[in-house]
PDB file of N, CA and C in Angstrom:
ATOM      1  N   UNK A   1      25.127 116.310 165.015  1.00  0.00           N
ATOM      2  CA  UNK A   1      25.675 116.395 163.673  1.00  0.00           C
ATOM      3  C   UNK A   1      24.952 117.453 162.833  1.00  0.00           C
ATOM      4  N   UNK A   2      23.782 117.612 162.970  1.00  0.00           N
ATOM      5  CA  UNK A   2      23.006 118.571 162.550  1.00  0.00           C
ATOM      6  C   UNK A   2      23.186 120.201 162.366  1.00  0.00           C
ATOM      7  N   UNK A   3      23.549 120.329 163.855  1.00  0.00           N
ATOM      8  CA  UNK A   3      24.372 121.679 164.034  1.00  0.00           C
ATOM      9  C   UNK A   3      25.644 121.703 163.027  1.00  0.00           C
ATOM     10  N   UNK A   4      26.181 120.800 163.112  1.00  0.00           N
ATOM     11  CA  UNK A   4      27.509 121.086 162.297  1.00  0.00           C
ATOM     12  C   UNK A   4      26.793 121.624 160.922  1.00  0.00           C
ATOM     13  N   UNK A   5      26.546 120.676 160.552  1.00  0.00           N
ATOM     14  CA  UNK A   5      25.754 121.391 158.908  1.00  0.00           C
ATOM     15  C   UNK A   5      25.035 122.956 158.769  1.00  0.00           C
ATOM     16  N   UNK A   6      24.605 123.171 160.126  1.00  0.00           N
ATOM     17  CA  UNK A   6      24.066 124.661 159.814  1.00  0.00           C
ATOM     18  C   UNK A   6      25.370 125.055 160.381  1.00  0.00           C
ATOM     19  N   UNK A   7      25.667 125.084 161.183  1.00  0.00           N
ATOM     20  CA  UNK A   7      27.001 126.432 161.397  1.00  0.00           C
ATOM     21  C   UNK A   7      27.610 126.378 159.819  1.00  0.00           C
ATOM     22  N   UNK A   8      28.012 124.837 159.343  1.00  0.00           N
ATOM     23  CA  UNK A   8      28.699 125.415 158.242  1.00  0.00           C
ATOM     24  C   UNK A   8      27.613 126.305 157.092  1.00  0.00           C
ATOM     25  N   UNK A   9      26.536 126.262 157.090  1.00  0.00           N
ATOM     26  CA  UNK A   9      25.672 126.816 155.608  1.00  0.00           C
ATOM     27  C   UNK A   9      25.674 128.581 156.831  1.00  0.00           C
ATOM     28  N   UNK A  10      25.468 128.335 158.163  1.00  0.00           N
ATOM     29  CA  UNK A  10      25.474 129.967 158.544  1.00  0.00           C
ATOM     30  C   UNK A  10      26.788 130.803 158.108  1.00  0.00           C
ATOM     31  N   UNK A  11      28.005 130.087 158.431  1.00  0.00           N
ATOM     32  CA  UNK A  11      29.265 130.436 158.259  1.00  0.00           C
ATOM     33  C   UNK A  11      29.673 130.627 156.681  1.00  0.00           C
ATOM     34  N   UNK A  12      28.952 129.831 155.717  1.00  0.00           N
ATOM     35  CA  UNK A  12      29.115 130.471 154.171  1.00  0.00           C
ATOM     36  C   UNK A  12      27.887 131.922 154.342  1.00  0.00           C
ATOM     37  N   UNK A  13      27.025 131.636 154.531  1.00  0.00           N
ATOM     38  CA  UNK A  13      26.213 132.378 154.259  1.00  0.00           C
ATOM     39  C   UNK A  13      26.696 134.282 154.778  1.00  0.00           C
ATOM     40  N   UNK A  14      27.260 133.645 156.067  1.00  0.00           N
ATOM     41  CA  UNK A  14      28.213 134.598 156.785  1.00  0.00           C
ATOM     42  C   UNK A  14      29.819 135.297 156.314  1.00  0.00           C
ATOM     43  N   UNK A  15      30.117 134.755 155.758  1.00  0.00           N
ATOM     44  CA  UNK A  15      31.453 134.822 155.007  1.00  0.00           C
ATOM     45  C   UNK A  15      31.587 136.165 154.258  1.00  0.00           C
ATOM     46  N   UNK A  16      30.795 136.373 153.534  1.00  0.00           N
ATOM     47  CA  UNK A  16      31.018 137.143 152.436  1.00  0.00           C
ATOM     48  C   UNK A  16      30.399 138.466 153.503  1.00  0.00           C
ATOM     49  N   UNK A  17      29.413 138.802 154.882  1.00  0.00           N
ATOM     50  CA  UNK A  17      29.240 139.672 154.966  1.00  0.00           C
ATOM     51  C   UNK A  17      30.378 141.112 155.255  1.00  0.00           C
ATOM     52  N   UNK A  18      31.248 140.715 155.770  1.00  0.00           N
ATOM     53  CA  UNK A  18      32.801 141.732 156.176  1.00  0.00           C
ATOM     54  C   UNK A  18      33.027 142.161 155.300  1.00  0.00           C
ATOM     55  N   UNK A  19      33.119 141.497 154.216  1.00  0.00           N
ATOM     56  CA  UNK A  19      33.513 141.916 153.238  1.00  0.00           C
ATOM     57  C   UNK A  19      32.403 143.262 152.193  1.00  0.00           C
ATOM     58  N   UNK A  20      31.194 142.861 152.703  1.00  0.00           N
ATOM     59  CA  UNK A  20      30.333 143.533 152.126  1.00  0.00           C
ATOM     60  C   UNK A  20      29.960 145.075 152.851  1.00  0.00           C
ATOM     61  N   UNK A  21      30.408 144.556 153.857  1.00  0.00           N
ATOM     62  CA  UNK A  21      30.428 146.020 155.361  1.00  0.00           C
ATOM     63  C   UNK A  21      31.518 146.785 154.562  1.00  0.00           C
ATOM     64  N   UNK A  22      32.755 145.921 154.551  1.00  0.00           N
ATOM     65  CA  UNK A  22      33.905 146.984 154.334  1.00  0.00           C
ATOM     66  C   UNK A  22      33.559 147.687 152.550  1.00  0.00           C
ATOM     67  N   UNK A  23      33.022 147.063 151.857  1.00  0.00           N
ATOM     68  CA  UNK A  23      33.006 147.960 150.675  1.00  0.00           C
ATOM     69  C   UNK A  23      31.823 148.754 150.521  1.00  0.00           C
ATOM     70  N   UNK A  24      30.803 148.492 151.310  1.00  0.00           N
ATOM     71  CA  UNK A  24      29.591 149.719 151.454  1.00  0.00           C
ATOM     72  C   UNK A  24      30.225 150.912 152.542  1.00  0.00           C
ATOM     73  N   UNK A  25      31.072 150.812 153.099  1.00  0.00           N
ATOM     74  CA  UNK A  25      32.012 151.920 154.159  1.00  0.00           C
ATOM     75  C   UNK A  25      32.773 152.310 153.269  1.00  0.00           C
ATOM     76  N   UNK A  26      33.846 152.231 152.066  1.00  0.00           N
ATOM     77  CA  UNK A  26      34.293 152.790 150.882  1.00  0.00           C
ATOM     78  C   UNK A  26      33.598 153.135 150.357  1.00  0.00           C
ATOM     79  N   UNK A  27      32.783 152.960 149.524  1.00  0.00           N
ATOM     80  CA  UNK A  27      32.249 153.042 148.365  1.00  0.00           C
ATOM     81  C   UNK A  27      31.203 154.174 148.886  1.00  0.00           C
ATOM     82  N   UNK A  28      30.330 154.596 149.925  1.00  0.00           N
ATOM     83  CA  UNK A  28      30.422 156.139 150.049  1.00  0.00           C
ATOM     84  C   UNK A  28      29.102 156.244 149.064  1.00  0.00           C
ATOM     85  N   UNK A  29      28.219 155.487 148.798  1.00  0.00           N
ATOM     86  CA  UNK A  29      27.009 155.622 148.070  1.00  0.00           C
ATOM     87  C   UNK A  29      26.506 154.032 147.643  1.00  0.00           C
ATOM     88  N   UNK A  30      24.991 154.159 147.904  1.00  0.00           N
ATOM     89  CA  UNK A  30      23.463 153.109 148.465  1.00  0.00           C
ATOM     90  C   UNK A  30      23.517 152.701 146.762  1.00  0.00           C
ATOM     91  N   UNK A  31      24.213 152.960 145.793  1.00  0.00           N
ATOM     92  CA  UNK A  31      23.871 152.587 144.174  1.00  0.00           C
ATOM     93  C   UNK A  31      24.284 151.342 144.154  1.00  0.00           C
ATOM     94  N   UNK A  32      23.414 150.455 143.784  1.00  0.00           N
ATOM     95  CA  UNK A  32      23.843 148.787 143.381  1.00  0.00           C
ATOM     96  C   UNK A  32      23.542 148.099 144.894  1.00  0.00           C
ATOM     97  N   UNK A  33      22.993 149.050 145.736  1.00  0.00           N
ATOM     98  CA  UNK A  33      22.671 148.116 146.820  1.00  0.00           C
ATOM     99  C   UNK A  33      20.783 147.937 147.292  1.00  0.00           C
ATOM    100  N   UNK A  34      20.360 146.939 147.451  1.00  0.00           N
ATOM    101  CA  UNK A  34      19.305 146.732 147.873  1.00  0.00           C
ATOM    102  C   UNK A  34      18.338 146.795 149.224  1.00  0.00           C
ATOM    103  N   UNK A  35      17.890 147.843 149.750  1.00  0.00           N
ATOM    104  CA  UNK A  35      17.085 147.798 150.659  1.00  0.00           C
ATOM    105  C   UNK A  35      15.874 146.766 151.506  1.00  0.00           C
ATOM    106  N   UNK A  36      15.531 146.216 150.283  1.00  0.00           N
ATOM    107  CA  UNK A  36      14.483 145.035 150.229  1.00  0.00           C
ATOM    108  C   UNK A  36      15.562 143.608 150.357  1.00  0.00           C
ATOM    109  N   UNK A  37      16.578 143.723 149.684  1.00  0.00           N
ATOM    110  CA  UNK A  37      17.038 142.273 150.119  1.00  0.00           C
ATOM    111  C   UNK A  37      17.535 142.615 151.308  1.00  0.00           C
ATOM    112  N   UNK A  38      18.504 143.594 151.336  1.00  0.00           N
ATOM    113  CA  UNK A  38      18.840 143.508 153.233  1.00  0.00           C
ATOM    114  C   UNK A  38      17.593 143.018 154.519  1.00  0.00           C
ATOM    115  N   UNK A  39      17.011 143.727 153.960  1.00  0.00           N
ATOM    116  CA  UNK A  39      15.664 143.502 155.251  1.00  0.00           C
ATOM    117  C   UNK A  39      15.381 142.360 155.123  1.00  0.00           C
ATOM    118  N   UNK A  40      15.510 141.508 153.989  1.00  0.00           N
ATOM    119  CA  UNK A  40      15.107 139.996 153.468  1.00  0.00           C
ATOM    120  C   UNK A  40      15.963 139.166 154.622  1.00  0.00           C
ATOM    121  N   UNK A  41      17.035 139.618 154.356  1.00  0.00           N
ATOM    122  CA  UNK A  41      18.420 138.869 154.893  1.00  0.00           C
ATOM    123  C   UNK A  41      18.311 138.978 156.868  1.00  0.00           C
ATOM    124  N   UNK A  42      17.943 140.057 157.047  1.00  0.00           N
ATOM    125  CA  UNK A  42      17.893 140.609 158.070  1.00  0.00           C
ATOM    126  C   UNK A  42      16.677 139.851 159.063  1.00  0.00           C
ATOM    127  N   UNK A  43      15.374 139.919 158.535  1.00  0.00           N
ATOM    128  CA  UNK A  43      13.882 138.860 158.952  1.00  0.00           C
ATOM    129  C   UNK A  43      14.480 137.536 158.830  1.00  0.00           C
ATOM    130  N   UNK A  44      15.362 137.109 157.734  1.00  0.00           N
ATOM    131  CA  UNK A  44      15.950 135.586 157.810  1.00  0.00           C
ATOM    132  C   UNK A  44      16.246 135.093 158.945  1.00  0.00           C
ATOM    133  N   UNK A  45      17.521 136.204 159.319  1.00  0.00           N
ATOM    134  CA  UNK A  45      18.135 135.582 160.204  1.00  0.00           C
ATOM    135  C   UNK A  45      17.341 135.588 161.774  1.00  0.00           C
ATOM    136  N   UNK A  46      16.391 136.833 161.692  1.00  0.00           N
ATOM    137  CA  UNK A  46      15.678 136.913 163.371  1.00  0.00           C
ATOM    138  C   UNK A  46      14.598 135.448 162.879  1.00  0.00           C
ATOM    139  N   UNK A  47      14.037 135.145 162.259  1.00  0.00           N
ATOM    140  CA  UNK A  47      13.620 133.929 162.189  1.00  0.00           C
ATOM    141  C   UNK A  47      14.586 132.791 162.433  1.00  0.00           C
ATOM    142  N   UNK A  48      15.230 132.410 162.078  1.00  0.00           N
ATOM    143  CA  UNK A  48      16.463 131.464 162.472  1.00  0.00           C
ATOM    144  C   UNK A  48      16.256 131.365 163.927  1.00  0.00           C
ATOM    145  N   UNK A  49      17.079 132.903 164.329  1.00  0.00           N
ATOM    146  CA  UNK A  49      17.102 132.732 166.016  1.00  0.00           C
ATOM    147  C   UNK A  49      15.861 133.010 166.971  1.00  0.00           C
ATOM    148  N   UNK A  50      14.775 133.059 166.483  1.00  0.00           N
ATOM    149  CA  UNK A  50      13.277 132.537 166.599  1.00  0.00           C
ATOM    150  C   UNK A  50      12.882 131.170 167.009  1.00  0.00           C
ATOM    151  N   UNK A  51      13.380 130.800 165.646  1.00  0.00           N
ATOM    152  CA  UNK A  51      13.021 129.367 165.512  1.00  0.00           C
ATOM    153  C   UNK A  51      13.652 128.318 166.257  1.00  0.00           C
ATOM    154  N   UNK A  52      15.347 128.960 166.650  1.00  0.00           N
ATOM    155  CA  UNK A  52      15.877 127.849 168.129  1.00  0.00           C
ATOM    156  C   UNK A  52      15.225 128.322 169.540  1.00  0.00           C
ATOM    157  N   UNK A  53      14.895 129.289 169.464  1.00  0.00           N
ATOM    158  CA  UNK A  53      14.230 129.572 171.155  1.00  0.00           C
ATOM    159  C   UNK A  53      12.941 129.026 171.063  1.00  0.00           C
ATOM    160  N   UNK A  54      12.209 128.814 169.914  1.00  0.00           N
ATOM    161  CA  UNK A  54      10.761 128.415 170.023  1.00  0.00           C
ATOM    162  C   UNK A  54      10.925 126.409 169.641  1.00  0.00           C
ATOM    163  N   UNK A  55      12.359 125.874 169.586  1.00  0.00           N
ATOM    164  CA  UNK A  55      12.500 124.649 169.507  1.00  0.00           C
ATOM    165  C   UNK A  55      13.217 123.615 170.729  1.00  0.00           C
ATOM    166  N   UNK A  56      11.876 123.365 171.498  1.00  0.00           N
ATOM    167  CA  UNK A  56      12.120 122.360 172.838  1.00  0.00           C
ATOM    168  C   UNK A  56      13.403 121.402 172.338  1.00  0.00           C
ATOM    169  N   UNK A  57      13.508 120.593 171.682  1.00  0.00           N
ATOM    170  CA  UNK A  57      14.269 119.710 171.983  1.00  0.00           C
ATOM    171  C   UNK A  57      16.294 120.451 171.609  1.00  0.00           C
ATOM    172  N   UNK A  58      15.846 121.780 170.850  1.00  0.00           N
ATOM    173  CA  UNK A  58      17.253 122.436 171.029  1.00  0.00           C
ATOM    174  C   UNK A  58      17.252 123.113 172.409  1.00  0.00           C
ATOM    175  N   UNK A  59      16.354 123.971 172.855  1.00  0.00           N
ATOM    176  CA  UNK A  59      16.289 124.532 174.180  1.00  0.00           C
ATOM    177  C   UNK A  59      16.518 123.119 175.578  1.00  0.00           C
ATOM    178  N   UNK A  60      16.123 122.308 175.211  1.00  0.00           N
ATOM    179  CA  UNK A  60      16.457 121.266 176.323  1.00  0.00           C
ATOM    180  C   UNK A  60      18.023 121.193 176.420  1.00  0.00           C
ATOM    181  N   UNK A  61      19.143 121.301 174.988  1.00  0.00           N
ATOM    182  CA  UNK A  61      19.990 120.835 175.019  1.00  0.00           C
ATOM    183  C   UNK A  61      20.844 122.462 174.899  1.00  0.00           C
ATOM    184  N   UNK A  62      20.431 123.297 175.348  1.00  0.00           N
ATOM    185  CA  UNK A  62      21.253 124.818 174.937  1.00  0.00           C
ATOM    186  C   UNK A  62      21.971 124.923 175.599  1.00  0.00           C
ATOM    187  N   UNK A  63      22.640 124.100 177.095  1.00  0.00           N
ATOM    188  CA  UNK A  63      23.875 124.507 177.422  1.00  0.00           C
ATOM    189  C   UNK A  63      25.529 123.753 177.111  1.00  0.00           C
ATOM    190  N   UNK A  64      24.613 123.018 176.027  1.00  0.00           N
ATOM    191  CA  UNK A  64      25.682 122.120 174.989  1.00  0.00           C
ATOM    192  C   UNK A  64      25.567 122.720 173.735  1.00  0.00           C
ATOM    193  N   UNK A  65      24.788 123.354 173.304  1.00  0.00           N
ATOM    194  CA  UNK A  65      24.609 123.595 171.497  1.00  0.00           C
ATOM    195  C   UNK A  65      24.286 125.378 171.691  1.00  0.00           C
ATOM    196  N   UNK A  66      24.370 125.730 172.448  1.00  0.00           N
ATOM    197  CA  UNK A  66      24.346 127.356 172.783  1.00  0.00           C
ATOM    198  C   UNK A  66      25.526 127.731 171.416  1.00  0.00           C
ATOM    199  N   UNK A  67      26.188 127.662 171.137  1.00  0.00           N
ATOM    200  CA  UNK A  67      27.076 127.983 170.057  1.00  0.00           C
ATOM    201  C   UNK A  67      26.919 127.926 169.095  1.00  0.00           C
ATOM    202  N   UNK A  68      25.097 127.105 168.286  1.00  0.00           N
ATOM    203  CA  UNK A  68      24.527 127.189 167.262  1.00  0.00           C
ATOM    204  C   UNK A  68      24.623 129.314 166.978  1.00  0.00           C
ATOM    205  N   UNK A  69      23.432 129.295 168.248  1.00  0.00           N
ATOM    206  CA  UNK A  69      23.054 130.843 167.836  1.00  0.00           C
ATOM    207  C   UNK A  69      23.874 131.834 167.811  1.00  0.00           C
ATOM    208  N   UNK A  70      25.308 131.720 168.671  1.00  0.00           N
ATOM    209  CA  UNK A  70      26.077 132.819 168.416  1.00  0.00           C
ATOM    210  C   UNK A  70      26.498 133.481 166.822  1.00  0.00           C
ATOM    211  N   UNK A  71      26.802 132.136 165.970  1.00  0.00           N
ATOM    212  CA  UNK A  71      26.693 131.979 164.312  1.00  0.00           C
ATOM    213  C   UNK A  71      25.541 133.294 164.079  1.00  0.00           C
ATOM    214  N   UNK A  72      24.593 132.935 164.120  1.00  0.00           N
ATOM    215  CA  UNK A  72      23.181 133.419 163.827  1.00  0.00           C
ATOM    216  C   UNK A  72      23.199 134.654 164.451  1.00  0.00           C
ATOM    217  N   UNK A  73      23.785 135.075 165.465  1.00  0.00           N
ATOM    218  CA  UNK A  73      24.299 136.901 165.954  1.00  0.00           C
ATOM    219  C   UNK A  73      24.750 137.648 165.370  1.00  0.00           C
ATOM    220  N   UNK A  74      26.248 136.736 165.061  1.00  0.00           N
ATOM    221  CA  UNK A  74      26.905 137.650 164.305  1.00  0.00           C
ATOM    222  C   UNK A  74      26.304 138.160 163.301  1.00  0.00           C
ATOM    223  N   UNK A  75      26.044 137.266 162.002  1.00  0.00           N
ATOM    224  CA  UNK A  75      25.458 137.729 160.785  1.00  0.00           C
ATOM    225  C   UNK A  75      24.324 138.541 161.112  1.00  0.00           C
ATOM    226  N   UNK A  76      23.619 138.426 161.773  1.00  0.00           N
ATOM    227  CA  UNK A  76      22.156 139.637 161.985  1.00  0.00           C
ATOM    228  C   UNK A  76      23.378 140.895 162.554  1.00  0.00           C
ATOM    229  N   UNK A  77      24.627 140.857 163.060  1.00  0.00           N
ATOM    230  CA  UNK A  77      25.177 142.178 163.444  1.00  0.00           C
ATOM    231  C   UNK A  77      25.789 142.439 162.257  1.00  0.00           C
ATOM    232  N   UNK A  78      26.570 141.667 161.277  1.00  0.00           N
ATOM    233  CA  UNK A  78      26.688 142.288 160.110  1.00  0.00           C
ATOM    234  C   UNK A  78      25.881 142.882 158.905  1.00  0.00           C
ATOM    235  N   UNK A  79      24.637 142.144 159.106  1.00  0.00           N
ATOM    236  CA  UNK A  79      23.998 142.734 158.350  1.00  0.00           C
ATOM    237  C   UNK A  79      23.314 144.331 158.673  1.00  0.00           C
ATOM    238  N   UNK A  80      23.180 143.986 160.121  1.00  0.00           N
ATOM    239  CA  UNK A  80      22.782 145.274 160.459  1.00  0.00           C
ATOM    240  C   UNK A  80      23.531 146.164 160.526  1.00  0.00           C
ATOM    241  N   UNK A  81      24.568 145.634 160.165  1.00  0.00           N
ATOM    242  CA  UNK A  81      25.675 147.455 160.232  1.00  0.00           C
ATOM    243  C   UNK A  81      25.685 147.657 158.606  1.00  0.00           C
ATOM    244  N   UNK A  82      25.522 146.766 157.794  1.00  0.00           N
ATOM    245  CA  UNK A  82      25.539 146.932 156.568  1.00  0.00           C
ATOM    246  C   UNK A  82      24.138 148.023 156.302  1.00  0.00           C
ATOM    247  N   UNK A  83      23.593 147.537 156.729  1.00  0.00           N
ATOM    248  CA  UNK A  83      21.479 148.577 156.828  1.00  0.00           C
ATOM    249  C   UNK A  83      21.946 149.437 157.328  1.00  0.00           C
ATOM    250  N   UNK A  84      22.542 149.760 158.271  1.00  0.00           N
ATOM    251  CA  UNK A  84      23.296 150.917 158.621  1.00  0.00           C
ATOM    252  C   UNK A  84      23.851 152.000 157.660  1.00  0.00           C
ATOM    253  N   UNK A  85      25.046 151.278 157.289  1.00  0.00           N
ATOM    254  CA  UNK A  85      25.888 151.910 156.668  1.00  0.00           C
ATOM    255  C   UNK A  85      24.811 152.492 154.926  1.00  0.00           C
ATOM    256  N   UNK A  86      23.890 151.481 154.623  1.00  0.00           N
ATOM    257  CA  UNK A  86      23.253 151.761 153.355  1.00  0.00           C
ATOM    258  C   UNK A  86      22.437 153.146 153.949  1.00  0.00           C
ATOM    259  N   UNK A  87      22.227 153.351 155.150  1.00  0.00           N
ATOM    260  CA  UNK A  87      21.243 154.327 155.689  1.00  0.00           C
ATOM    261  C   UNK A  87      22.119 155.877 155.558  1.00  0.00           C
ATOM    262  N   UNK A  88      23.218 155.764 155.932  1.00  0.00           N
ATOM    263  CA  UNK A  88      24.191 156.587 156.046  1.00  0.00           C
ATOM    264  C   UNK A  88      24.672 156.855 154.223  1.00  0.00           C
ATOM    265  N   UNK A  89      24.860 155.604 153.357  1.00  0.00           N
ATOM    266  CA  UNK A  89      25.276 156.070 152.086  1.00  0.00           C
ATOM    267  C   UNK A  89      24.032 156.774 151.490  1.00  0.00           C
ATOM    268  N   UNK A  90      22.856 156.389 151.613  1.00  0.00           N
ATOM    269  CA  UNK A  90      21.771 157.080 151.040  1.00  0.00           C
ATOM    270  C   UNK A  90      21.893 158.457 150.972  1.00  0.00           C
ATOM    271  N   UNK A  91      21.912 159.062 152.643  1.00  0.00           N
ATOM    272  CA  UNK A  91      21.798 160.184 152.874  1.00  0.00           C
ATOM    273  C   UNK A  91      23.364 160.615 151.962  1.00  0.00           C
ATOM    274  N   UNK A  92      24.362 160.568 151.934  1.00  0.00           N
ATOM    275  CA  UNK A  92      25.168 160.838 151.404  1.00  0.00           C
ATOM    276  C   UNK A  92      25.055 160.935 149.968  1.00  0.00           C
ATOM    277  N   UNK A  93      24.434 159.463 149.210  1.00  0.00           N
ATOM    278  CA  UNK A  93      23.681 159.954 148.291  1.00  0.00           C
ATOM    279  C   UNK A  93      22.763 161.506 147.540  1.00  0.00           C
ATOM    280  N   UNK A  94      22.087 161.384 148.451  1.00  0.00           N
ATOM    281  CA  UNK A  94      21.692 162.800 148.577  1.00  0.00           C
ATOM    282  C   UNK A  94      21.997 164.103 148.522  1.00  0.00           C
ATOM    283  N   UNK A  95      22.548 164.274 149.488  1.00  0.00           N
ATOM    284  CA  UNK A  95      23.576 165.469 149.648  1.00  0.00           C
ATOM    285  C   UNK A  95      24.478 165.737 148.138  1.00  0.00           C
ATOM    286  N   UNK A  96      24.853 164.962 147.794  1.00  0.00           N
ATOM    287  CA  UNK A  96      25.788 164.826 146.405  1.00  0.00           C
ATOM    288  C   UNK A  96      25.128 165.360 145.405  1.00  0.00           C
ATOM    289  N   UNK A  97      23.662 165.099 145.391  1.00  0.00           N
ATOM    290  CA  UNK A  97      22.531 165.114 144.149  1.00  0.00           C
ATOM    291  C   UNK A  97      22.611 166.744 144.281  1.00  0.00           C
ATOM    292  N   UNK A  98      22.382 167.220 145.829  1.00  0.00           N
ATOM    293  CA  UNK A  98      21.589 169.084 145.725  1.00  0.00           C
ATOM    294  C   UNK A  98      22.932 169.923 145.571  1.00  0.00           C
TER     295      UNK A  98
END
């Protein structure tokens, strides 16, 4: 039952990232976006999926609850394309300024 409760708080927490990919890929400039919270967001989640490989009694049961961490993938892949994409608007940033 436990799992259920985090997939659902991963899956809000997760929700809003697509959406945040697709308007840092428009929007074509790093202004109003945070470097320090991404990386925040980003250490979150590799802690998360840390914290089930370093937890025996979930690792005893991972070929039943293996579907916790996939949750916990995705969002570290959205976020990381979002760090991405802020890496790419920066420089674009830039270029605009000279």
């Amino acid at each position: 039952m436990t799992e259920i409760f985090e997939i659902i708080m991963i899956l809000c927490f997760g929700a809003s990232w697509p959406f945040n990919v697709v308007k840092s890929w428009k929007a074509r400039t790093a202004k109003g976006k945070s470097l320090f919270f991404l990386c925040l967001i980003f250490a979150g989640y590799i802690a998360g999926i840390v914290s089930k490989f370093c937890n025996a009694s979930y690792m005893a049961s991972f070929s039943t609850k293996w579907y916790v961490l996939v949750f916990y993938f995705i969002n570290l892949t959205m976020v990381s394309v979002d760090l991405c994409l802020y890496i790419r608007n920066r420089k674009l940033d830039k270029n605009n300024v000279e």
